[in-house]
Protein backbone atom coordinates (compact mmCIF):
# COMPACT_ATOMS: atom_id res chain seq x y z
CA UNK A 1 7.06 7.48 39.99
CA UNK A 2 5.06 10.35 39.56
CA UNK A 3 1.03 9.61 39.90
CA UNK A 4 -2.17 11.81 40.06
CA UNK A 5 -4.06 11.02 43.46
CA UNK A 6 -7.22 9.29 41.55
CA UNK A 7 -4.79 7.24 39.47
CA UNK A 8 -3.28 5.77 42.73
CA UNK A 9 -6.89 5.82 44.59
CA UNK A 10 -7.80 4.02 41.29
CA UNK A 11 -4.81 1.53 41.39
CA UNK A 12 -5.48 0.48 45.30
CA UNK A 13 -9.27 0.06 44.12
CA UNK A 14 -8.46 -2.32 41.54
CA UNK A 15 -5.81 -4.32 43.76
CA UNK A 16 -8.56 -4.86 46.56
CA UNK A 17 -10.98 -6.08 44.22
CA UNK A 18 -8.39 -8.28 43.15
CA UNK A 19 -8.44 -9.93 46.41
CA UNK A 20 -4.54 -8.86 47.02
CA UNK A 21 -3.92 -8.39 50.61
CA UNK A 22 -3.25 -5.00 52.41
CA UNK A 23 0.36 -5.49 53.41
CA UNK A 24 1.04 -5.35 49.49
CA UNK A 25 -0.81 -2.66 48.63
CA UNK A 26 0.57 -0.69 51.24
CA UNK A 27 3.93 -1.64 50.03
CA UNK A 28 3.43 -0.35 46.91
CA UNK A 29 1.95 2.94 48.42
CA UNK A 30 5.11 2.96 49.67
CA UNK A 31 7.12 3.26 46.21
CA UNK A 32 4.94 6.69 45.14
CA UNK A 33 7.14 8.42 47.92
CA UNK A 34 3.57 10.39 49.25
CA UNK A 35 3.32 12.21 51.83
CA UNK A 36 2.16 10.38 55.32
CA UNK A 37 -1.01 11.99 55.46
CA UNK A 38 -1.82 11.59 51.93
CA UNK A 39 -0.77 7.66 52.27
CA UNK A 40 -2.79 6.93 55.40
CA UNK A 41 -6.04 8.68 53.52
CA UNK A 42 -5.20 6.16 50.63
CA UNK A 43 -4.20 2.95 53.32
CA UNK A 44 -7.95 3.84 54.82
CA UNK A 45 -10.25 3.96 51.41
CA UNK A 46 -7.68 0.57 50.54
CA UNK A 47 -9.29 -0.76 53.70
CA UNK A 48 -13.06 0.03 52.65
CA UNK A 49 -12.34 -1.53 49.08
CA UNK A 50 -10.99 -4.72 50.85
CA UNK A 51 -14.22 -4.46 53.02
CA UNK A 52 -16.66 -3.79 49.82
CA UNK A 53 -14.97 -7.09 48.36
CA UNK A 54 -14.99 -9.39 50.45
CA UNK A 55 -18.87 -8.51 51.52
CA UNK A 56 -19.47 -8.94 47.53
CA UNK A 57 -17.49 -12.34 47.77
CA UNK A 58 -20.15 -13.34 50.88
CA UNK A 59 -22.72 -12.26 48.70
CA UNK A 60 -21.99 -14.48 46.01
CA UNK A 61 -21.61 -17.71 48.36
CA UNK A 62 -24.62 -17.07 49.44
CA UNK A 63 -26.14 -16.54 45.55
CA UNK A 64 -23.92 -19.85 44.73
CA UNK A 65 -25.91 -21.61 47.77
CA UNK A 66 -29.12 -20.37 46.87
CA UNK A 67 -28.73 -21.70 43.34
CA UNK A 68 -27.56 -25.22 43.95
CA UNK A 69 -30.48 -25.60 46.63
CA UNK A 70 -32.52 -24.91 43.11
CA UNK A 71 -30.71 -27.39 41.66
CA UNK A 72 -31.44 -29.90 43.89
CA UNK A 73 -35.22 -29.22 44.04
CA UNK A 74 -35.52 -28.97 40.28
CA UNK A 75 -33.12 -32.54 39.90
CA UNK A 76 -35.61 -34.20 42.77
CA UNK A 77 -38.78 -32.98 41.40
CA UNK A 78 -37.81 -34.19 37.68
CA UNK A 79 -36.20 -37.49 38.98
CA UNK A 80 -39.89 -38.09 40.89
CA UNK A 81 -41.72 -37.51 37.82
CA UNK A 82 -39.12 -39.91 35.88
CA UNK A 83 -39.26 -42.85 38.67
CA UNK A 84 -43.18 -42.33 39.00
CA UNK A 85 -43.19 -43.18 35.08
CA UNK A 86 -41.03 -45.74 34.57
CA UNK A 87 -42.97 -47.23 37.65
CA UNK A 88 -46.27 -47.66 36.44
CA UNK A 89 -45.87 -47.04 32.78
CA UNK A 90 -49.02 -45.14 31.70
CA UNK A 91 -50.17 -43.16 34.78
CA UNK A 92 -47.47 -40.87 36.56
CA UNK A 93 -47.12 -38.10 38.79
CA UNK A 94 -45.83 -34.49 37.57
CA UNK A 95 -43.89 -33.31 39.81
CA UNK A 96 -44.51 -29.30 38.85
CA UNK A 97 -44.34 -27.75 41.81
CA UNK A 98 -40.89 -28.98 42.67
CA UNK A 99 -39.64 -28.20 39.21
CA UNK A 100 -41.14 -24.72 39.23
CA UNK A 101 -39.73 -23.57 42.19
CA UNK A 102 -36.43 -24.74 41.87
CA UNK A 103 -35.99 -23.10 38.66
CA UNK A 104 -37.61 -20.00 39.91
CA UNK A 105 -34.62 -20.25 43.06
CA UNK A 106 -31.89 -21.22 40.67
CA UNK A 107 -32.76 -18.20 38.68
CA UNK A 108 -32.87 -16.19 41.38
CA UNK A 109 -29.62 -17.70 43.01
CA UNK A 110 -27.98 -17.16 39.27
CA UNK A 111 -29.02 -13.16 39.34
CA UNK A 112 -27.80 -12.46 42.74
CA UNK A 113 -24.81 -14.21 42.18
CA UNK A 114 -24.03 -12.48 38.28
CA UNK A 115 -24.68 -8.60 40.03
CA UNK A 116 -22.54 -6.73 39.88
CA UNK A 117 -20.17 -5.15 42.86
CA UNK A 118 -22.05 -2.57 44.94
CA UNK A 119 -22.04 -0.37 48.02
CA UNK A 120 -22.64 -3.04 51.18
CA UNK A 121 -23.66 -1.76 54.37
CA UNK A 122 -21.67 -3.65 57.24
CA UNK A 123 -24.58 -5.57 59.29
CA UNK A 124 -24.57 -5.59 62.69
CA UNK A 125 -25.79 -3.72 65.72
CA UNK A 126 -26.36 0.33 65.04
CA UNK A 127 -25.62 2.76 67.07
CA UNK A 128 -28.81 4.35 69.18
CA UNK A 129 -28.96 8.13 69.05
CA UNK A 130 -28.94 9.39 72.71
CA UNK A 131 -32.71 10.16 71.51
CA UNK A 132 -33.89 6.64 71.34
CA UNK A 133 -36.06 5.87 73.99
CA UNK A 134 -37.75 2.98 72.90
């Protein structure tokens, strides 16, 4: 099989953000006969995609999280202001603050979660410049 580089970049890009492990990918490297240099420049962007994916995949748990907290908040806010009314009939308590902000974190929680993939930074401790003193 006879492939442009950027086709076969391209291909290992959409394989990672398919979620299929690297052994496989790097089997199928393995069919376009490339050279070993060539292959192990591929094998190490393949390992970034992975990376990039499965950072966007922690991302949206976290989103996912973040919008069923709203849920909750927005479900115990209206059930107070449901119980408060069928409790004493024609006074009850509105529970808007509750309802507000749960619907303002379940639509937050609902963007975050619907973005689309980006560039992640890894987190973790950086590297101090033999400059830093302080």
């Amino acid at each position: 099989m006879k492939m442009e580089r950027s086709e076969i970049e391209a291909r290992c890009r959409e394989l990672a953000y398919q979620g299929v492990e690297y052994e496989q990918i790097r089997r199928e490297l393995e069919q376009y006969q490339l050279p070993a240099e060539e292959r192990r420049v591929l094998l190490e962007k393949t390992d970034g995609f992975i990376v990039q994916h499965q950072l966007h995949e922690q991302y949206r748990a976290r989103a996912l999280g973040q919008l069923l907290l709203g849920a909750v908040v927005l479900l115990t806010g209206l059930v107070i202001t449901v119980g408060s009314y069928l409790m004493q009939g024609s006074r009850y308590v509105f529970a808007w603050g509750a309802i507000l902000a749960g619907a303002w974190v379940m639509k937050e929680g609902y963007k975050k979660y619907m973005a689309p993939m980006r560039d992640y930074e890894a987190r973790g401790q950086k590297k101090k410049s033999r400059f830093h003193r302080f």
